[in-house]
Protein backbone atom coordinates (compact mmCIF):
# COMPACT_ATOMS: atom_id res chain seq x y z
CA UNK A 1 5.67 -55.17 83.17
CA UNK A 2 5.66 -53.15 79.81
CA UNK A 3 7.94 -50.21 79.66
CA UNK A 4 4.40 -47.79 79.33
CA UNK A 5 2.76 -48.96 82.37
CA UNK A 6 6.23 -48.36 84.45
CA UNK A 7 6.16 -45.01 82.93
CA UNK A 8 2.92 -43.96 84.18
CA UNK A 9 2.85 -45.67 87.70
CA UNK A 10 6.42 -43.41 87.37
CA UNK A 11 4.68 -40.26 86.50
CA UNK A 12 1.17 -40.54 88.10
CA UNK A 13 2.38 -41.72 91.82
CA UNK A 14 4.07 -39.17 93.27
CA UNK A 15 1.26 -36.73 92.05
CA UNK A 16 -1.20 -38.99 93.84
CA UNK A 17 1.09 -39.40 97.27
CA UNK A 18 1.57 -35.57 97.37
CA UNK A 19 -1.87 -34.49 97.58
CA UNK A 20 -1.38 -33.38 100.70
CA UNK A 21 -5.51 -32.39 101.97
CA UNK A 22 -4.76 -29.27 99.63
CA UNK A 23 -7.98 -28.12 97.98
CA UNK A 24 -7.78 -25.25 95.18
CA UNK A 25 -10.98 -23.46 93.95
CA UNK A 26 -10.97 -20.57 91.59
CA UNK A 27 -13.90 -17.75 91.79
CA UNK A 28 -14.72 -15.91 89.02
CA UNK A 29 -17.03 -12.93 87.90
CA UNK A 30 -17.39 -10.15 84.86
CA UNK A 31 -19.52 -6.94 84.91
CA UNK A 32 -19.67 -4.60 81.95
CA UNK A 33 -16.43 -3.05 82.60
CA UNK A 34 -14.39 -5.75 85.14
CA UNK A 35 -13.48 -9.17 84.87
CA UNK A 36 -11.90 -10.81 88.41
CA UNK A 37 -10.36 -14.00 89.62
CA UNK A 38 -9.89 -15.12 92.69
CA UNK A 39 -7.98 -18.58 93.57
CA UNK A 40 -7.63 -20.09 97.09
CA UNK A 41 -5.21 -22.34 97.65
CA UNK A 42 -6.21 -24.45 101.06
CA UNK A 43 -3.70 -26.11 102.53
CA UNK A 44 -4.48 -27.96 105.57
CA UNK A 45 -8.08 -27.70 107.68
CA UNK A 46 -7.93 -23.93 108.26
CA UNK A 47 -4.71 -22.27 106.64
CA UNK A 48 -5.05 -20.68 102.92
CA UNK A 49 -3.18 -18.57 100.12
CA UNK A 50 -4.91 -16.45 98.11
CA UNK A 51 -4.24 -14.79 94.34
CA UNK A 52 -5.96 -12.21 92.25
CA UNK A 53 -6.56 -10.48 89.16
CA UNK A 54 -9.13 -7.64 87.97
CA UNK A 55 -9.01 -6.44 84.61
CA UNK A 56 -10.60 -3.68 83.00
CA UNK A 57 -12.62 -4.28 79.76
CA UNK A 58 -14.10 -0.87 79.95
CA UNK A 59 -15.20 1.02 76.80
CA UNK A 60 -13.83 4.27 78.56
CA UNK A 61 -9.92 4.89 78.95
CA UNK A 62 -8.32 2.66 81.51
CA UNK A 63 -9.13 4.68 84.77
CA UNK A 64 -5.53 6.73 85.82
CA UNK A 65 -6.29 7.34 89.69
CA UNK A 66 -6.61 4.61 92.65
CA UNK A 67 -8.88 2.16 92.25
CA UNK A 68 -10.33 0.40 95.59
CA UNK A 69 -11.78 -3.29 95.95
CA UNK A 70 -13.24 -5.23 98.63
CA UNK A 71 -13.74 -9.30 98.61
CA UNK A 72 -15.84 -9.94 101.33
CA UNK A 73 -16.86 -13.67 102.17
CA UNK A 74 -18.46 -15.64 104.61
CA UNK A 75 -15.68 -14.94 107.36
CA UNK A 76 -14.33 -11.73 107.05
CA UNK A 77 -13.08 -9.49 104.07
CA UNK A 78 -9.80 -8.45 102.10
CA UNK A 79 -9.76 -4.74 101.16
CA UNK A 80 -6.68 -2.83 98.68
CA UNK A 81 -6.10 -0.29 96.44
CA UNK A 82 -4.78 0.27 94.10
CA UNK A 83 -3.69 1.57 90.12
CA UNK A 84 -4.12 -0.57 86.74
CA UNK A 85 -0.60 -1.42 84.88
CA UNK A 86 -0.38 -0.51 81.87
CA UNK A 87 -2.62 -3.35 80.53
CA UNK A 88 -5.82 -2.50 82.82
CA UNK A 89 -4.91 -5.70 85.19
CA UNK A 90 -4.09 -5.66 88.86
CA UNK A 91 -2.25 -8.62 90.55
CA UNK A 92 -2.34 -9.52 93.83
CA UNK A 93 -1.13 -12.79 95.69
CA UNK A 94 0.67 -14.14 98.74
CA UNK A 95 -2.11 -13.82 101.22
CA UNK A 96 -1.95 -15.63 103.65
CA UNK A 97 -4.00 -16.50 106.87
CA UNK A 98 -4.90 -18.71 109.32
CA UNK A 99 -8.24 -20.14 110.74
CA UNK A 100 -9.78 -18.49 107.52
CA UNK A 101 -10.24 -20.89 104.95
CA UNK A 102 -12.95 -20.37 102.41
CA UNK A 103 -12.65 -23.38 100.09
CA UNK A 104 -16.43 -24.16 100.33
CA UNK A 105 -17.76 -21.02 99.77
CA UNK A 106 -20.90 -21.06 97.18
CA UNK A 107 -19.67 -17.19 96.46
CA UNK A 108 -17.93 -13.92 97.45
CA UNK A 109 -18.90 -10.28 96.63
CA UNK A 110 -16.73 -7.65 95.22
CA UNK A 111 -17.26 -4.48 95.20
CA UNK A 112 -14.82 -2.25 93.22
CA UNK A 113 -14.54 1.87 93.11
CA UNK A 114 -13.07 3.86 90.69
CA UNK A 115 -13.29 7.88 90.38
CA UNK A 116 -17.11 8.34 90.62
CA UNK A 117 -18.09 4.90 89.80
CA UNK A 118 -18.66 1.51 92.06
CA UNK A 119 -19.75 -2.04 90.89
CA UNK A 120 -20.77 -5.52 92.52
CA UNK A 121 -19.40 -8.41 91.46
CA UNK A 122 -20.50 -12.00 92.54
CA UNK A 123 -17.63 -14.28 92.32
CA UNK A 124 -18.81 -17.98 91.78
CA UNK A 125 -16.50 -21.33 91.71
């Protein structure tokens, strides 16, 4: 067997054999001041972990005060606040939850507040 083809059943096998049933699916969405990501790791029939980000790409001065944000899907909804770092971005991750997967969801709404001001966001895969 030629020294290549060892190397890939090598490298490619494991990946294959540790799939797992995980399924990952990244929603996404942009207004005129926001840009969000939302990943969903599913691991399993109904367990998931879930990561964010929302960035501001505002004209105005990155908003100082608390900013709130809902993502609200198909089974229920995740709500937090709040401030921007230094670079307008908020990070979330480590959710986790069972009985809650969303992996096949065509979208989820977000809805985001900040001072006087609100937008909607639809967050496609």
């Amino acid at each position: 067997m030629p020294k290549t083809l060892l190397l890939f059943l090598i490298i490619v096998f494991p990946l294959v054999a540790c799939d797992n049933n995980q399924n990952y699916k990244v929603y996404t969405g942009e207004s005129n001041n926001w840009q969000v990501r939302y990943e969903i790791n599913q691991s399993g029939e109904s367990k998931q972990e879930t990561s964010f980000s929302i960035s501001y790409k505002g004209d105005d001065l990155l908003p100082k005060k608390s900013i709130n944000y809902t993502f609200d899907y198909v089974t229920g909804s995740t709500k937090g606040e709040d401030t921007l770092n230094g670079d307008g971005l908020i990070k979330g991750n480590g959710s986790m939850c069972e009985g809650c997967a969303q992996s096949n969801a065509e979208e989820i709404k977000f809805e985001i507040k900040w001072g006087e001001k609100s937008e909607e966001i639809t967050l496609t895969p």
